[in-house]
Structures are given as C-alpha cells and as structure tokens.
N, C-alpha and C. Protein backbone atom coordinates (compact mmCIF):
# COMPACT_ATOMS: atom_id res chain seq x y z
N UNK A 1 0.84 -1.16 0.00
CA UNK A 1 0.00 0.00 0.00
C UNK A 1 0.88 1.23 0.00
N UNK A 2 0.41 2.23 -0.57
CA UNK A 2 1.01 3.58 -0.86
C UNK A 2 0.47 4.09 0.38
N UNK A 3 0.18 4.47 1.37
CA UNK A 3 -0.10 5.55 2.31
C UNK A 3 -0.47 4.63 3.30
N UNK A 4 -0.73 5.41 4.76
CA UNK A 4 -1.31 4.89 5.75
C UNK A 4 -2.92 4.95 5.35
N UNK A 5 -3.32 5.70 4.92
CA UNK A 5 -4.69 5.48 4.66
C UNK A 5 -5.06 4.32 4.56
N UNK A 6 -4.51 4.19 3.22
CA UNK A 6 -4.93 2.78 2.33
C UNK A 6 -4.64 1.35 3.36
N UNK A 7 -4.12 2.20 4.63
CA UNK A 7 -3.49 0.75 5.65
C UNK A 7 -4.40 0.58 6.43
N UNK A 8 -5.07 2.04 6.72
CA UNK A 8 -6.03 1.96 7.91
C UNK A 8 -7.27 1.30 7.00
N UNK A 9 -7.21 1.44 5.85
CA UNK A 9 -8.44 1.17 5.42
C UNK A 9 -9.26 -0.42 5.10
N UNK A 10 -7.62 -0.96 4.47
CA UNK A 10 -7.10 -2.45 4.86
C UNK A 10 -7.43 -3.25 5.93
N UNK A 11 -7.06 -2.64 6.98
CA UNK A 11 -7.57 -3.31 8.29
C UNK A 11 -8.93 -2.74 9.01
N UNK A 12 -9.91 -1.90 8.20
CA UNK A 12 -10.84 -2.51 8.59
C UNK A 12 -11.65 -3.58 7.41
N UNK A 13 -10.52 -3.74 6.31
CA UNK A 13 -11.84 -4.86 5.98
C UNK A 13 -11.08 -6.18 6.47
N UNK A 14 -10.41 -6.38 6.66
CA UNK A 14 -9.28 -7.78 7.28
C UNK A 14 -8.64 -7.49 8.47
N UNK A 15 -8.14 -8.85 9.33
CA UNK A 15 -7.24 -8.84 10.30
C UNK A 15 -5.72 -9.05 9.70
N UNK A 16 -4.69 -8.50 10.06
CA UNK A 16 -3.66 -8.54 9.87
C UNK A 16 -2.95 -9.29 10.74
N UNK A 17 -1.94 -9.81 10.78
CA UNK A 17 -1.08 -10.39 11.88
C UNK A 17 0.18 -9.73 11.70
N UNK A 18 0.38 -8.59 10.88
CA UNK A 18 1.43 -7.63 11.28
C UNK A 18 1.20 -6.36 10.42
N UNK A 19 2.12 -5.07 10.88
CA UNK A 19 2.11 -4.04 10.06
C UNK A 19 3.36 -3.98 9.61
N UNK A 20 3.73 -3.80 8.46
CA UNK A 20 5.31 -2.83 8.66
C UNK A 20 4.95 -1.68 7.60
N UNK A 21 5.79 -0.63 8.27
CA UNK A 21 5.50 0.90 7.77
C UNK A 21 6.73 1.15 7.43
N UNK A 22 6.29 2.48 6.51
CA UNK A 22 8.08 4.19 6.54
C UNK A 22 7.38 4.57 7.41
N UNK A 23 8.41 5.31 8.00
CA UNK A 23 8.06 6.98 8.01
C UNK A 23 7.50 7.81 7.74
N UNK A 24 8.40 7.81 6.23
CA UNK A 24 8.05 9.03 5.63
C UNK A 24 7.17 8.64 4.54
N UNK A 25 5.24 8.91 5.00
CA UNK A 25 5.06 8.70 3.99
C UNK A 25 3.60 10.14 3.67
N UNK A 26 3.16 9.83 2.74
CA UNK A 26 2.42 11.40 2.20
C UNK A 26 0.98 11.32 3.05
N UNK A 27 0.54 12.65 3.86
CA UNK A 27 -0.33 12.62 4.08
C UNK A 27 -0.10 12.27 6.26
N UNK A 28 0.17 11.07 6.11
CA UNK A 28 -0.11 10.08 7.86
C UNK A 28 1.88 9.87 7.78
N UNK A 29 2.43 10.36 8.54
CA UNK A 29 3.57 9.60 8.29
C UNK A 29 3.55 8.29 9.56
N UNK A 30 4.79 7.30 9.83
CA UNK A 30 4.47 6.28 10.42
C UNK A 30 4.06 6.27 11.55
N UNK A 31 4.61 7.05 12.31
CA UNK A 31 4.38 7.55 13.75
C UNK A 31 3.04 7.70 14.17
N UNK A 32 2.12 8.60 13.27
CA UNK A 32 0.56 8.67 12.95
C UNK A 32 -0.17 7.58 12.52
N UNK A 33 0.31 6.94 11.85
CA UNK A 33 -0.17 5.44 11.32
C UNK A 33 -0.26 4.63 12.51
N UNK A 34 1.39 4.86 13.40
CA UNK A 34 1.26 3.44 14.82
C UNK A 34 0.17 4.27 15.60
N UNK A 35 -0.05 5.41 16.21
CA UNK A 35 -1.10 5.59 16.96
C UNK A 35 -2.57 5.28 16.60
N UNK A 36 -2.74 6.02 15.35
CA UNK A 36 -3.95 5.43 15.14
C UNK A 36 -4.75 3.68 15.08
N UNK A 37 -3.32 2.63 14.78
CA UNK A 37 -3.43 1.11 14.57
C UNK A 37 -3.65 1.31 15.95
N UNK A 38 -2.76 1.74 17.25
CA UNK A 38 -2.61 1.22 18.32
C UNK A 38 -4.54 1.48 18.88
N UNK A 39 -4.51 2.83 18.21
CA UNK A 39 -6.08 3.42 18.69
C UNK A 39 -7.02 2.75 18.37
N UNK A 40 -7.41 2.15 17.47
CA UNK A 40 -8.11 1.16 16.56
C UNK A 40 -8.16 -0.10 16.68
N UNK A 41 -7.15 -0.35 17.14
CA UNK A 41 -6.87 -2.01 16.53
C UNK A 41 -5.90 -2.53 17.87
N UNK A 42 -5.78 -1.96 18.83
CA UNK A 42 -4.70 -2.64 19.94
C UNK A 42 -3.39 -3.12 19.60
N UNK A 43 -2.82 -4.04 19.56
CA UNK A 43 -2.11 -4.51 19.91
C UNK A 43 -1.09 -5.63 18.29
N UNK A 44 -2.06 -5.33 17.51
CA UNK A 44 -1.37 -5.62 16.36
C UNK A 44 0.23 -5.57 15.78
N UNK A 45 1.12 -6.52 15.77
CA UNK A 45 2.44 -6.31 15.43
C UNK A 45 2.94 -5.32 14.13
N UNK A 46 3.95 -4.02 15.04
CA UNK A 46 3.95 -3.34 14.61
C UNK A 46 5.23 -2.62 14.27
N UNK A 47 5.99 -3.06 13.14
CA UNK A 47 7.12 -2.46 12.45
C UNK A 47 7.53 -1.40 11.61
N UNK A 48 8.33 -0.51 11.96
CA UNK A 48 8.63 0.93 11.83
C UNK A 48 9.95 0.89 11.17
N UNK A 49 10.00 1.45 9.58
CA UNK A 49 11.27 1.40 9.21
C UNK A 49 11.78 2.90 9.00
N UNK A 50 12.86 3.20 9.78
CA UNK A 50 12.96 5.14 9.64
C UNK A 50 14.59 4.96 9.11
N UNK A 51 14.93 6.44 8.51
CA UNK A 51 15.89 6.96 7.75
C UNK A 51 17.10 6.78 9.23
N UNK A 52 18.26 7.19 8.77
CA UNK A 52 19.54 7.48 9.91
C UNK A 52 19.20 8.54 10.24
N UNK A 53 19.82 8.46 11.51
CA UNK A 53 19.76 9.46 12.15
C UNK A 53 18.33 9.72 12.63
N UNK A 54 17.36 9.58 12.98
CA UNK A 54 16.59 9.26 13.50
C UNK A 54 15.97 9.19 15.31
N UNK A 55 16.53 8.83 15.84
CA UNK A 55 16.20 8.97 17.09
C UNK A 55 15.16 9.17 17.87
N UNK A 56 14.90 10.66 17.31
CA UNK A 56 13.70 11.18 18.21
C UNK A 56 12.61 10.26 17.69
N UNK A 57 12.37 10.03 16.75
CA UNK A 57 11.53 9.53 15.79
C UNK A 57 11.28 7.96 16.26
N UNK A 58 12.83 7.31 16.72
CA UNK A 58 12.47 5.95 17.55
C UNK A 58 11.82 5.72 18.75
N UNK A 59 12.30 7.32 19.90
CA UNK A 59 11.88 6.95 21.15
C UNK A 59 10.55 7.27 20.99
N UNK A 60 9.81 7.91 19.95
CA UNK A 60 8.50 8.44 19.90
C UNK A 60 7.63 7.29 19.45
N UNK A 61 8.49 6.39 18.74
CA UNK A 61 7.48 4.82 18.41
C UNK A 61 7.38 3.87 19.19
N UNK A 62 8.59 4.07 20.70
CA UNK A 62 8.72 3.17 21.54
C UNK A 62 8.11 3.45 22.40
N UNK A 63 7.57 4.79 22.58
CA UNK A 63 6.70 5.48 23.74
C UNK A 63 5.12 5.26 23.14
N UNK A 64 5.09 4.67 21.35
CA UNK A 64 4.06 4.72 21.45
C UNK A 64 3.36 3.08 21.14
N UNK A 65 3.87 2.37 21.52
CA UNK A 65 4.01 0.65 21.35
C UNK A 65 4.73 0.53 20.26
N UNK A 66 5.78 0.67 19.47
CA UNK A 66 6.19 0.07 18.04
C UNK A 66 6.79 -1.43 18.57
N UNK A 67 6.46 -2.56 17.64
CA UNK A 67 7.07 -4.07 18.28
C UNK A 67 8.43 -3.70 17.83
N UNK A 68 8.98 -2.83 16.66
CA UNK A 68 10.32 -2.95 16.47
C UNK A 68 10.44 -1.91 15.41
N UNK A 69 12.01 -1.55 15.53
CA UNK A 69 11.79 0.00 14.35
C UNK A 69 13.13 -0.66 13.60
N UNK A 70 12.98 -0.28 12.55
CA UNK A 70 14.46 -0.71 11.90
C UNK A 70 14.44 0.48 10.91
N UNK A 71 16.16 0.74 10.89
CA UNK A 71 16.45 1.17 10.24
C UNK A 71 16.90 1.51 8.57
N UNK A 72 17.07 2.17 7.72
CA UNK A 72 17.04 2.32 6.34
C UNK A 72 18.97 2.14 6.31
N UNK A 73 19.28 1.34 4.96
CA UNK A 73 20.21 1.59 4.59
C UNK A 73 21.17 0.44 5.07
N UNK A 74 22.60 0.49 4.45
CA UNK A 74 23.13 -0.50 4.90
C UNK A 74 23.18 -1.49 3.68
N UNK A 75 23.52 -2.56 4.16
CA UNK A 75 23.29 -3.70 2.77
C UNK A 75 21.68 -4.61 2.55
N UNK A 76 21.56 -4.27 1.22
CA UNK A 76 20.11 -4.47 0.51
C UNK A 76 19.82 -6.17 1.54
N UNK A 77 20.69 -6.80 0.93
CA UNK A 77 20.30 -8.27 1.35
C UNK A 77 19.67 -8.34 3.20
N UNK A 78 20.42 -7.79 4.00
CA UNK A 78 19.80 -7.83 5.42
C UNK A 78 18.66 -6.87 5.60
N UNK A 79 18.41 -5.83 5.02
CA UNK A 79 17.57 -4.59 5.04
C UNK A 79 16.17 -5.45 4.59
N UNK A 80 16.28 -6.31 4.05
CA UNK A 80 15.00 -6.67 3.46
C UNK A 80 14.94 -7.98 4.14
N UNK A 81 15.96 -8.81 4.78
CA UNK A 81 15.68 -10.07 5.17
C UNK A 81 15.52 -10.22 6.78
N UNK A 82 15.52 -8.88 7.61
CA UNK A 82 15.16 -8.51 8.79
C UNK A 82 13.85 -8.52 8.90
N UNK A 83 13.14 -7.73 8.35
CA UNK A 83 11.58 -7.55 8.64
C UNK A 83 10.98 -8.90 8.42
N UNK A 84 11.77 -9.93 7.59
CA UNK A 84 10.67 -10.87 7.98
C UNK A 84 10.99 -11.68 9.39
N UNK A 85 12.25 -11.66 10.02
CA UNK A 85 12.94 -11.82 11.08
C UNK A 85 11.69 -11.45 12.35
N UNK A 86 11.59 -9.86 12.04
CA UNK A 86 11.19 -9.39 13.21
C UNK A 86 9.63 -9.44 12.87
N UNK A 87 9.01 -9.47 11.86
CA UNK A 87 7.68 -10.07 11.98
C UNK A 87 7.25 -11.05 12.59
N UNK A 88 8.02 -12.39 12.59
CA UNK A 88 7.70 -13.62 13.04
C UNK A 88 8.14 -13.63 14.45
N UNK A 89 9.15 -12.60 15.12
CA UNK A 89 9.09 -12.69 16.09
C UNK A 89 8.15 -11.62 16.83
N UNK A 90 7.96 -10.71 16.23
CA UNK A 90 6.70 -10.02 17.41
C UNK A 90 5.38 -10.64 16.92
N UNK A 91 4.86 -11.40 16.03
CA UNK A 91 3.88 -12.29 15.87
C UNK A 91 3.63 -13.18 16.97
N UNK A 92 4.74 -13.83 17.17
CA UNK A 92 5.31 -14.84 17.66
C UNK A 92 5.18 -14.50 19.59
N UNK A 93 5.88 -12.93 20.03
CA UNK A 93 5.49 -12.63 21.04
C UNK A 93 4.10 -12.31 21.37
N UNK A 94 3.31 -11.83 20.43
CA UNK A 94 2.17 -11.10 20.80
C UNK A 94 1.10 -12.16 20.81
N UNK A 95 0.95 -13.51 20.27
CA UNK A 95 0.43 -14.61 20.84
C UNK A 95 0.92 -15.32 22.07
N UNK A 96 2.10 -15.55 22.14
CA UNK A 96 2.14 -15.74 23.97
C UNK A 96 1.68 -14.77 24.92
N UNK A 97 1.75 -13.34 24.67
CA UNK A 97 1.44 -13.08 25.07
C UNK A 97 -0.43 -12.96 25.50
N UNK A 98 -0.79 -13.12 24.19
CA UNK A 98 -2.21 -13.12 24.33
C UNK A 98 -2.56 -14.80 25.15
N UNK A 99 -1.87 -15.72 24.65
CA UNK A 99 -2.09 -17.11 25.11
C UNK A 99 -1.78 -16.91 26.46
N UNK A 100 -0.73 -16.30 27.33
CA UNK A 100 -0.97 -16.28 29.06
C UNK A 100 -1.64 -15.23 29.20
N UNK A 101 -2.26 -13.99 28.72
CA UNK A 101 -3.66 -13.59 29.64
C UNK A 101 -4.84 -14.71 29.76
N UNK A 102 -5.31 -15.31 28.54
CA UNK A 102 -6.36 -16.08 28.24
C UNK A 102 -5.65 -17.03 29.10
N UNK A 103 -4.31 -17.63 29.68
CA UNK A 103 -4.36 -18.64 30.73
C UNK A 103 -4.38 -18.46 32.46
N UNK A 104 -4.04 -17.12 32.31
CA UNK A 104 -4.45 -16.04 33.86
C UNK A 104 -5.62 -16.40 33.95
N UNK A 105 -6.37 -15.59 32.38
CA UNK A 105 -8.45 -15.95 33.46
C UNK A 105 -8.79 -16.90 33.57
N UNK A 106 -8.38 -18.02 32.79
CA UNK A 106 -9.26 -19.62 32.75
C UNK A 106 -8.70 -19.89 34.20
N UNK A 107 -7.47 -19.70 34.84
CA UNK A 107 -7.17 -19.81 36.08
C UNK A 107 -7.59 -18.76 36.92
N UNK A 108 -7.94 -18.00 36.71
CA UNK A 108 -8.54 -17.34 38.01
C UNK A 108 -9.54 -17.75 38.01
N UNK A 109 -10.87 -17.68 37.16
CA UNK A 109 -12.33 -17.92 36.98
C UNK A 109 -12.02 -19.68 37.68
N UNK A 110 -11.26 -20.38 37.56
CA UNK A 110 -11.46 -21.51 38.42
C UNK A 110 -11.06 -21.33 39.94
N UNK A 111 -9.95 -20.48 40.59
CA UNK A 111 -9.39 -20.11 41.39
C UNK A 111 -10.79 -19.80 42.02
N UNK A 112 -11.42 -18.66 41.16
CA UNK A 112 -12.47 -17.97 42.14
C UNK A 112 -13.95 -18.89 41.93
N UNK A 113 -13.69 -20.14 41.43
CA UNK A 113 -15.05 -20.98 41.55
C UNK A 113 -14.90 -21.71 42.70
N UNK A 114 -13.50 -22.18 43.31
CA UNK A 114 -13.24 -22.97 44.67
C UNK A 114 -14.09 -22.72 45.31
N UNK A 115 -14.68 -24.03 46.36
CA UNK A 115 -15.14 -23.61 47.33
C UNK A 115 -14.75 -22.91 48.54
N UNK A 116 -13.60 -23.46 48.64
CA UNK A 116 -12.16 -23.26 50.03
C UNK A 116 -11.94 -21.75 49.61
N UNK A 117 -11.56 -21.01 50.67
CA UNK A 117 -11.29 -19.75 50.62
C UNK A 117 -9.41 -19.46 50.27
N UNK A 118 -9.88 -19.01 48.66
CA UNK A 118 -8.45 -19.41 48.57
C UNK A 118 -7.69 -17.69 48.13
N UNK A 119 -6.33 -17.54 48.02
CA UNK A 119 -5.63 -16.50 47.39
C UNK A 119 -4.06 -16.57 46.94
N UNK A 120 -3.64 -15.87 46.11
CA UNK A 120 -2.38 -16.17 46.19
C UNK A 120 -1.72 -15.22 45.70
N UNK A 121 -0.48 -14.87 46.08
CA UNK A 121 0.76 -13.74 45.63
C UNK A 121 1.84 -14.00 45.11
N UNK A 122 1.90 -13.24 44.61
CA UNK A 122 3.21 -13.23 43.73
C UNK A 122 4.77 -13.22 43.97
N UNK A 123 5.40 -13.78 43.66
CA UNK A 123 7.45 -13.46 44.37
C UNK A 123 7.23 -12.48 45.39
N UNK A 124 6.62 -11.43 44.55
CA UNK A 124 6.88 -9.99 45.48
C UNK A 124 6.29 -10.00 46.08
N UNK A 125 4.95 -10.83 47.32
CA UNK A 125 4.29 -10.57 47.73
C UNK A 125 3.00 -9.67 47.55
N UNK A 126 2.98 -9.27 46.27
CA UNK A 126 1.55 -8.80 45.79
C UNK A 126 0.11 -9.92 45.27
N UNK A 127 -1.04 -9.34 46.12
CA UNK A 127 -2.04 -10.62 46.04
C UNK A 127 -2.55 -10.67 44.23
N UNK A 128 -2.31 -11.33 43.85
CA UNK A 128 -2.86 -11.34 42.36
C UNK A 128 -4.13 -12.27 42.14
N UNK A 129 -4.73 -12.97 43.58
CA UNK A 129 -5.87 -13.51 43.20
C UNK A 129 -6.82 -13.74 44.63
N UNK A 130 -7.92 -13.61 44.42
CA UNK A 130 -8.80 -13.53 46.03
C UNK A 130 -9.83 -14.16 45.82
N UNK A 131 -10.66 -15.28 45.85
CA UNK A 131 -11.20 -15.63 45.36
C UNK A 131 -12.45 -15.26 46.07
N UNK A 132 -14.18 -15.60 45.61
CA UNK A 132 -15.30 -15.30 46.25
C UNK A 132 -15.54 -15.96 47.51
N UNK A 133 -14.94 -16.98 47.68
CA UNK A 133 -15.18 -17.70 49.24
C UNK A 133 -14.44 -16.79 50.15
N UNK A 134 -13.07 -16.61 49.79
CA UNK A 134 -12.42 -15.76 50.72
C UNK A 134 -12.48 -14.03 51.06
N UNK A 135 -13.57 -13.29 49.83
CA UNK A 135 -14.12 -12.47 49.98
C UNK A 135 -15.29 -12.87 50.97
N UNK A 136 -16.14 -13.84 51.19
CA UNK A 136 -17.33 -14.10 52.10
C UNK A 136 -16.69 -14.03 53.63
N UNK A 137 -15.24 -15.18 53.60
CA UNK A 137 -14.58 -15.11 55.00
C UNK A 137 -14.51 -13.66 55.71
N UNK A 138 -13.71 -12.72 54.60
CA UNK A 138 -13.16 -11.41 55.24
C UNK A 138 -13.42 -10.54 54.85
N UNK A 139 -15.07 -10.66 54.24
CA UNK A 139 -15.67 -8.89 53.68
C UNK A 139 -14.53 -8.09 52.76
N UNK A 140 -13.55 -8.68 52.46
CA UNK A 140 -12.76 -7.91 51.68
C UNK A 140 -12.77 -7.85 50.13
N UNK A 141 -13.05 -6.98 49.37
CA UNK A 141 -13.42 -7.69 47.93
C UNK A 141 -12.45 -7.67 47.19
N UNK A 142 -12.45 -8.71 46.16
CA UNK A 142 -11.18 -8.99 45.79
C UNK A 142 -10.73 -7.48 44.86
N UNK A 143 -11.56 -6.47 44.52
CA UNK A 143 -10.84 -5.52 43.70
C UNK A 143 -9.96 -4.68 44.94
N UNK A 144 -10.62 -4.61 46.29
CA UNK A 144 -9.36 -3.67 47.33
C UNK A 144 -8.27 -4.38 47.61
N UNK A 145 -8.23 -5.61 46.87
CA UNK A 145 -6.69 -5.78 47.42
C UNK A 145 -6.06 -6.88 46.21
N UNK A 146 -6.47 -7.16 45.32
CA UNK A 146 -5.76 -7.33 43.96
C UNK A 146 -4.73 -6.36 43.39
N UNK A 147 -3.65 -6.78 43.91
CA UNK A 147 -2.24 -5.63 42.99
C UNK A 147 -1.96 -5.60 45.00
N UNK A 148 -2.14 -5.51 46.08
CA UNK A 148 -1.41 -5.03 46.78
C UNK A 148 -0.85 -5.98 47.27
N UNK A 149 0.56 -5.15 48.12
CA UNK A 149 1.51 -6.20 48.63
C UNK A 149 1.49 -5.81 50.01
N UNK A 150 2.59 -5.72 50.72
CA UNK A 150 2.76 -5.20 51.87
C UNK A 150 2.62 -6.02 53.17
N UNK A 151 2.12 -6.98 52.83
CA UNK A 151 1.40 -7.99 53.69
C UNK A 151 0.23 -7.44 54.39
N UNK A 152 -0.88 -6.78 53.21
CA UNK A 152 -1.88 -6.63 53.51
C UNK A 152 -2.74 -7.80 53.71
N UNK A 153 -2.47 -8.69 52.89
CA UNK A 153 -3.58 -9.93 52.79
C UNK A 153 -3.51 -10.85 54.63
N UNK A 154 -2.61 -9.72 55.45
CA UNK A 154 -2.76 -10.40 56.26
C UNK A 154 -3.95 -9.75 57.43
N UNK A 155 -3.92 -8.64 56.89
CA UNK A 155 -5.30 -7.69 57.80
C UNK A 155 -5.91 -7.92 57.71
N UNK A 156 -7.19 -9.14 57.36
CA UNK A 156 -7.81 -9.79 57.89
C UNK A 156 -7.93 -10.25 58.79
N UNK A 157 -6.90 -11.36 58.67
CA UNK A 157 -6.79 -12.13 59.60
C UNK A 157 -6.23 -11.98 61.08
N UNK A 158 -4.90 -11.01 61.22
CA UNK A 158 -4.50 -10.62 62.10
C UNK A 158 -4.22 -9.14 62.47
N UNK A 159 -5.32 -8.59 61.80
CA UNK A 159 -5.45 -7.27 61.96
C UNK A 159 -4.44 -6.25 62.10
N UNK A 160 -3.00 -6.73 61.30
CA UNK A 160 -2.19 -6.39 61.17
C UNK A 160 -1.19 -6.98 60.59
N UNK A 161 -0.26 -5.82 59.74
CA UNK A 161 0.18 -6.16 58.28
C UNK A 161 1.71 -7.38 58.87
N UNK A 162 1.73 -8.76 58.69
CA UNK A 162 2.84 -9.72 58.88
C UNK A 162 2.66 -10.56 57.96
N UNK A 163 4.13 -11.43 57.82
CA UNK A 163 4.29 -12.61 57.12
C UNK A 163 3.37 -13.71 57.83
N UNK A 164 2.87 -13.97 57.25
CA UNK A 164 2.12 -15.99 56.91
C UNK A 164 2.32 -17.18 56.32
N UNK A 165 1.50 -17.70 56.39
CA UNK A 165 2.35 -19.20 55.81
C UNK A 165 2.78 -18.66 54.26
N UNK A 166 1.74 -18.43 54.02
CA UNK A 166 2.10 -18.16 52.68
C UNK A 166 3.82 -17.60 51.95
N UNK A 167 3.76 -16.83 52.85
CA UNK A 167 4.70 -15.92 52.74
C UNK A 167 6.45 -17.23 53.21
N UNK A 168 6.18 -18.00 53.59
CA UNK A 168 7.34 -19.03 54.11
C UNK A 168 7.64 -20.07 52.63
N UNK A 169 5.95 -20.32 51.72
CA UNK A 169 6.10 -20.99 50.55
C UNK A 169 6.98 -20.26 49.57
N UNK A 170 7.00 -18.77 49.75
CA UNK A 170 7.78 -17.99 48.27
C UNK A 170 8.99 -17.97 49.34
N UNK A 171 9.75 -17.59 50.26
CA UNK A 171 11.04 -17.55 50.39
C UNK A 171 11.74 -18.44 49.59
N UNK A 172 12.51 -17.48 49.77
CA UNK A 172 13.89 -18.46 48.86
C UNK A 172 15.17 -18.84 49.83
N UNK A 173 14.57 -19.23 50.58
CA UNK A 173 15.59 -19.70 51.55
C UNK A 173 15.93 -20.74 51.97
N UNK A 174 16.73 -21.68 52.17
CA UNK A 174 16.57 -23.45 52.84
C UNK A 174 16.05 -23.75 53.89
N UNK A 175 15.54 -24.51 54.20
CA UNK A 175 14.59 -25.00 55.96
C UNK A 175 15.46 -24.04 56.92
N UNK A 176 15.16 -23.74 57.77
CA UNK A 176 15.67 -23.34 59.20
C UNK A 176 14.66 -23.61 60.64
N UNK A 177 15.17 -23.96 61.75
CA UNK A 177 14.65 -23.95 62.83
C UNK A 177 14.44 -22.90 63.42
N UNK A 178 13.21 -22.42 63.17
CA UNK A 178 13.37 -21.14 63.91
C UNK A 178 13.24 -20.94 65.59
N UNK A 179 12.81 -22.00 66.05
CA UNK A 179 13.10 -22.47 67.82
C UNK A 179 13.90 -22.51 67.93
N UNK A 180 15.51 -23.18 67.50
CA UNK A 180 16.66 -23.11 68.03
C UNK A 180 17.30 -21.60 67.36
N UNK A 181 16.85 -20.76 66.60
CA UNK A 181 17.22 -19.52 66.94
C UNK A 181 16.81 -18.51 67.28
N UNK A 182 15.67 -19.09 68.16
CA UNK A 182 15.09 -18.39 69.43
C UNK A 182 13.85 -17.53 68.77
N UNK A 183 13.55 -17.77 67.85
CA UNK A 183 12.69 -16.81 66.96
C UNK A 183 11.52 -17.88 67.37
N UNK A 184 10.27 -17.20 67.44
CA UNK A 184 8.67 -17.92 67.01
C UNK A 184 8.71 -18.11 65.86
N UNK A 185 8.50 -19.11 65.07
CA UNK A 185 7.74 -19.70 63.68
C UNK A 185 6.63 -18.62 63.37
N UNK A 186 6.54 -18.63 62.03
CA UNK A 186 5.35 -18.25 61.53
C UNK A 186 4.42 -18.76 61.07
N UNK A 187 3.75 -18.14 61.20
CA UNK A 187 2.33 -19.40 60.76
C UNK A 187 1.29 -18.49 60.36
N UNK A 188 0.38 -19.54 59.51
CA UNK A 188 -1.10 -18.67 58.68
C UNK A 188 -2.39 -19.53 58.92
C-alpha cells in the first residue's frame, strides 16, 4: 500500500497479523499510522522502518508501542531479510502473550469458583488472586486488594500487616529452625 490510509483502510476490511511501515510517507507519516493502529486495533504487530539518524523519531514509536523499528540503509540483502525476522518474532510474542492472559483468566475464573477460601501472591508478595469464598470469609473484595503487597492480605486475619504461611512458601531460603534460633515460627 502507498499511504497509511490505504493501511487503515485495509484493516478494517481484514485482520492482519502484522504491520510494517516508513516513516516518511504522504499525508499520515508512520508515527501517525502506529497511533492510530494502536487506537483502533490494539495490539497488532507493529514495524517501523525510519531513515539514519533518527532517534527522536524511535523513542517516539517506543513510547508509542512500536514491536520494532528498523532502520534504512546499509546492505540491501539484510535490510530486506530482517523484517521478515522481526515479523515472526513479534507475531510470535504477541500470541504468547495473548495465550498467558487467556491462561491467567481460565485460572482465576477456576481459582475464584473454589469452594475453600483461597488467594495467592506473587514473588513480590503482591495478592494477584482472592477468590469469592475468601471475599465471604473477610468482607474484603477482591478488587481492594488485587495488585497489593505489603502484607496486607494479612489484615484480615490478624489485623495487622505480617508474614504468613504463605509468605514461608515464596522464600527463597533453605529449611531453618526457627526455635533453636530463638525466633517464634510463623504461621497462617
């Protein structure tokens, strides 16, 4: 296609599984082309080919999702045998990526069908899942405390923010006795 138009216009009668653009082109240059795809169309793989020297022009495609920008010039043979390189790989990312959200919800939506009051956090200790039983236990709904860490998920229970069992499964540490070093155990 000669213009972004004719690109935007493209994708609304078809799905694409990638873009690649110029710059410089008459009318939308690329930069205008990735916002509007990004505006339109989400997340579609999206390749940006700009002149040297360039720069501003890259951090402005990286600030605005570009999957990859390549540059003009150089030798013909790699200049042309890259983009199909980097098509297949942001193709390639942007279905895993879509394949683990779609495996987040099928696991949460079962997470939160349990009967048992269940939840769980992340390395960092942020709760990334609360399910409806354990909203019934502790009046807490799972949107006030989905994303937090802090060892909030323990104010429920002990009405104040500490480590729990939970919190003993993510260490990364080897067994220890914590009676013979005079410490209380933790527990949930």
């Amino acid at each position: 296609m000669d213009s972004a138009q004719k690109g935007l216009d493209a994708l609304k009668a078809r799905r694409y599984d990638a873009i690649i653009s110029d710059y410089q082109m008459p009318v939308m240059n690329g930069l205008e082309f990735l916002k509007e795809v990004r505006r339109l169309y989400g997340t579609v793989p999206f390749i940006l080919f700009t002149g040297k020297g360039r720069e501003e022009v890259v951090i402005e495609a990286i600030n605005n999702g570009v999957d990859f920008y390549l540059q003009k010039g150089g030798d013909p043979r790699v200049q042309f045998t890259e983009p199909g390189h980097k098509v297949i790989q942001a193709v390639t990312r942007r279905e895993a990526e879509k394949s683990l959200v779609e495996s987040r919800k099928r696991l949460a939506e079962i997470i939160d069908f349990l009967p048992d009051a269940t939840f769980a956090i992340d390395t960092g200790g942020v709760v990334i899942t609360w399910n409806k039983a354990i909203e019934r236990l502790t009046g807490v709904k799972s949107d006030d405390i989905v994303g937090r860490g802090n060892y909030e998920y323990a104010i429920p229970f002990y009405l104040e923010r500490r480590p729990i069992l939970i919190d003993l499964v993510i260490r990364d540490e080897p067994h220890r006795d914590d009676h013979a070093a005079g410490r209380a155990p933790v527990s949930g």
